[in-house]
C-alpha atoms as a PDB file:
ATOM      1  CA  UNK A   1      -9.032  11.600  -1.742  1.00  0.00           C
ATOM      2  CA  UNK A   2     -12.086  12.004  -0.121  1.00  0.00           C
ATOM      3  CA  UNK A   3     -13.518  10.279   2.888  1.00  0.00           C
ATOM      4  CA  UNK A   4     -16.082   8.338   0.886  1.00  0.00           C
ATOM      5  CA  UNK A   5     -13.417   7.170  -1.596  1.00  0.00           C
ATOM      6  CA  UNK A   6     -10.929   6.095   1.022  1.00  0.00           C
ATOM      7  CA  UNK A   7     -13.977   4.194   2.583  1.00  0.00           C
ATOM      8  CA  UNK A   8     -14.884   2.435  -0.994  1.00  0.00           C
ATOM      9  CA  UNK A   9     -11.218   1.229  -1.211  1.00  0.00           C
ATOM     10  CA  UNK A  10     -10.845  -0.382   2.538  1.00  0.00           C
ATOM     11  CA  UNK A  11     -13.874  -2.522   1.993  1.00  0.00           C
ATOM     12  CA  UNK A  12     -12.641  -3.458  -1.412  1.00  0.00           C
ATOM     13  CA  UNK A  13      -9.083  -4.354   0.137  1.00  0.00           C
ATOM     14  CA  UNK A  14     -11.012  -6.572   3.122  1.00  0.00           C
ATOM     15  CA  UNK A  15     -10.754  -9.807   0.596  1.00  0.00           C
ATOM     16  CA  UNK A  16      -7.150  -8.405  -0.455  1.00  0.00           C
ATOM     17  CA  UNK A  17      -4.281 -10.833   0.360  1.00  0.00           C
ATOM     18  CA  UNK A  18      -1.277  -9.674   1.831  1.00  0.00           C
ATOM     19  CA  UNK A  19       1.566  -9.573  -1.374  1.00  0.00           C
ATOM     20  CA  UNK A  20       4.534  -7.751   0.377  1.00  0.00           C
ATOM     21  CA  UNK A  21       6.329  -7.909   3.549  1.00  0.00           C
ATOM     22  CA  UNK A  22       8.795  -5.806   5.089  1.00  0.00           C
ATOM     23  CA  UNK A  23      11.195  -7.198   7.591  1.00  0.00           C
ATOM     24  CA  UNK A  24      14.351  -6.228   9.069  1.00  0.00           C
ATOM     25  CA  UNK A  25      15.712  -5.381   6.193  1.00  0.00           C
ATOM     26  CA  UNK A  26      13.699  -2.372   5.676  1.00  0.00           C
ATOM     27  CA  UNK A  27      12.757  -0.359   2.869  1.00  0.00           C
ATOM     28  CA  UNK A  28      15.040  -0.438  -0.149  1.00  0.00           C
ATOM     29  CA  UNK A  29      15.182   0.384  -3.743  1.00  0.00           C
ATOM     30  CA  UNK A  30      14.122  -3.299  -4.340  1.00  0.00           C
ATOM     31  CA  UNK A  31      11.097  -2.975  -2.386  1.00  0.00           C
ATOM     32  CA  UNK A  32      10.283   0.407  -3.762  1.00  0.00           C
ATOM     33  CA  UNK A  33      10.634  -1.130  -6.921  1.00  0.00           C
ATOM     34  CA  UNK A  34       8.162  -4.016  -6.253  1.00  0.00           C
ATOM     35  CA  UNK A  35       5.701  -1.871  -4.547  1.00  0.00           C
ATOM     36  CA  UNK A  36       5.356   0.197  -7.702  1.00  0.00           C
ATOM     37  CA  UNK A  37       5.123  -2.859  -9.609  1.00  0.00           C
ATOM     38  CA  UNK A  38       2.578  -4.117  -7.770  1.00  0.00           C
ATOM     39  CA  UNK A  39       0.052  -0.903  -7.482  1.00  0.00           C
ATOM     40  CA  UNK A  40       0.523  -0.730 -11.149  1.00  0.00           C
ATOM     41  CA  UNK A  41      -1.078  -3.722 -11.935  1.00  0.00           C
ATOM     42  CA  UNK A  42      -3.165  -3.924  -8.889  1.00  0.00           C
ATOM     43  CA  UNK A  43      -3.950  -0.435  -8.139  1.00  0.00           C
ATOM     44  CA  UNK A  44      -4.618  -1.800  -4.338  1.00  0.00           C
ATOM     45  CA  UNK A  45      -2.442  -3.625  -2.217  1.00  0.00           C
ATOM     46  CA  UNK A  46      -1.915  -4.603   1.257  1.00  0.00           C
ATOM     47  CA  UNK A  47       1.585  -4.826   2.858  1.00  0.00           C
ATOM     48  CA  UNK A  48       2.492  -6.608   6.428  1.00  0.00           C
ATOM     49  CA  UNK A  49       5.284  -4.809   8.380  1.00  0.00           C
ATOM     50  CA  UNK A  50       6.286  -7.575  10.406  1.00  0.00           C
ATOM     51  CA  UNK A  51       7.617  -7.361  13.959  1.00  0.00           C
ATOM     52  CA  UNK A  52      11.427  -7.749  13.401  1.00  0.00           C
ATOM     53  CA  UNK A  53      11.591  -4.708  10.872  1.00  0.00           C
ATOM     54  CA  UNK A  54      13.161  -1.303  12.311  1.00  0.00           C
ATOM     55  CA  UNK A  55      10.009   0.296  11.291  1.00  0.00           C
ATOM     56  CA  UNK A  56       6.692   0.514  12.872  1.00  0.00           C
ATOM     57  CA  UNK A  57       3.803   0.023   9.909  1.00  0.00           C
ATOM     58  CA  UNK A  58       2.771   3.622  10.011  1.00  0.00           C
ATOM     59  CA  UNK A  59       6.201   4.722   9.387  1.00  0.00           C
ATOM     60  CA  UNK A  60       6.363   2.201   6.846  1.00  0.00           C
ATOM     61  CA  UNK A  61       3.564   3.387   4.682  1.00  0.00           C
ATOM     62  CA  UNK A  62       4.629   7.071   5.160  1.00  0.00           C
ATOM     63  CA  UNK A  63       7.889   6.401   3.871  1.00  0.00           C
ATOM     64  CA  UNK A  64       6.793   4.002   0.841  1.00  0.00           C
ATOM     65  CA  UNK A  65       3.958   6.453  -0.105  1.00  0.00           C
ATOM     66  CA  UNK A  66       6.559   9.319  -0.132  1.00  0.00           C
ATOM     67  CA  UNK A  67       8.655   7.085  -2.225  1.00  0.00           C
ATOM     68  CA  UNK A  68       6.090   5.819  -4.793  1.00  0.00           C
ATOM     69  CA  UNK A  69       3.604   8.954  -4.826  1.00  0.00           C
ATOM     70  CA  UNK A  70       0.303   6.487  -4.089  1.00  0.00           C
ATOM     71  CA  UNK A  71      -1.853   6.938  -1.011  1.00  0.00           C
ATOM     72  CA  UNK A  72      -1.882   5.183   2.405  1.00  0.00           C
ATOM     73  CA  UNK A  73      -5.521   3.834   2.661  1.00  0.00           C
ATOM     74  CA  UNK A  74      -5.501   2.381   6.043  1.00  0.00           C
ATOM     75  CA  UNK A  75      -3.163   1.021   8.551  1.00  0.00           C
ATOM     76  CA  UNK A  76      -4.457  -1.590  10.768  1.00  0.00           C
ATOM     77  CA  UNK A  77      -1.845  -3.056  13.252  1.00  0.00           C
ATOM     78  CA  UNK A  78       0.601  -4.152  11.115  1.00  0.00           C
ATOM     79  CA  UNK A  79      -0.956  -4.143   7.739  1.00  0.00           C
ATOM     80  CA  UNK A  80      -0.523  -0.856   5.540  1.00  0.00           C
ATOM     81  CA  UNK A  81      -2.939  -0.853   2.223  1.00  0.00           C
ATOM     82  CA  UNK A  82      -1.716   1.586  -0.271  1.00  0.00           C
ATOM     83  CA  UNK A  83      -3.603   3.167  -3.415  1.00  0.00           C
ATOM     84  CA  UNK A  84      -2.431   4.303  -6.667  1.00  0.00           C
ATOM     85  CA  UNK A  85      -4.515   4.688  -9.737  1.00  0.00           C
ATOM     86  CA  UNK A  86      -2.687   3.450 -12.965  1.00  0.00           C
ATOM     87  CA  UNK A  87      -2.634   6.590 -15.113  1.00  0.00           C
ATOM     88  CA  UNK A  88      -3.047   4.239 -18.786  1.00  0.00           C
ATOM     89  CA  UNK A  89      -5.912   2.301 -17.574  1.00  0.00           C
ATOM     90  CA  UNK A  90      -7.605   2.356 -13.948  1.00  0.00           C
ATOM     91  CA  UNK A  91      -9.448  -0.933 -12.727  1.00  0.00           C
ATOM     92  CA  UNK A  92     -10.467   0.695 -10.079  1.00  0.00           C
ATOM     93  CA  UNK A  93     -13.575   3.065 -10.462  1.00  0.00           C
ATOM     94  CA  UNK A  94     -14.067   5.343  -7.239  1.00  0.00           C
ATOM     95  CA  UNK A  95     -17.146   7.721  -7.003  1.00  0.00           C
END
């Protein structure tokens, strides 16, 4: 991903609402599991690690963008957005 791309996709994820949040009980298969769901549909979404999990949030979206192959975006204190193109039909256009 280049520079320009990854720039396009953290002003689109500026109006993005937080849909996922990790807490002390980590990162499981479960949350794996939603995560995928998520970028599938979305293609974008933001995640807030929040201060009780074991994790800090760049360790967070290392680990969950090892586990569901999409790229870490940004992380900005403790919000992590995360990219994945949906192979069928991508909303998202990048140039």
């Amino acid at each position: 991903m280049t520079s320009k791309q990854r720039a396009q996709l953290r002003s689109m994820a500026n109006s993005l609402d937080t849909i996922l949040q990790i807490g002390k009980g980590g990162i499981s298969g479960n949350t794996v599991k939603q995560v995928n769901d998520a970028l599938l549909a979305r293609e974008l979404i933001k995640i807030r690690v929040l201060e009780n999990s074991l994790y800090t949030a760049r360790e967070a979206a290392e680990e969950i963008a090892a586990a569901c192959g999409c790229e870490v975006v940004q992380v900005v204190g403790t919000r992590i957005t995360l990219y994945k193109p949906n192979p069928e039909a991508p909303v998202i256009k990048l140039d």
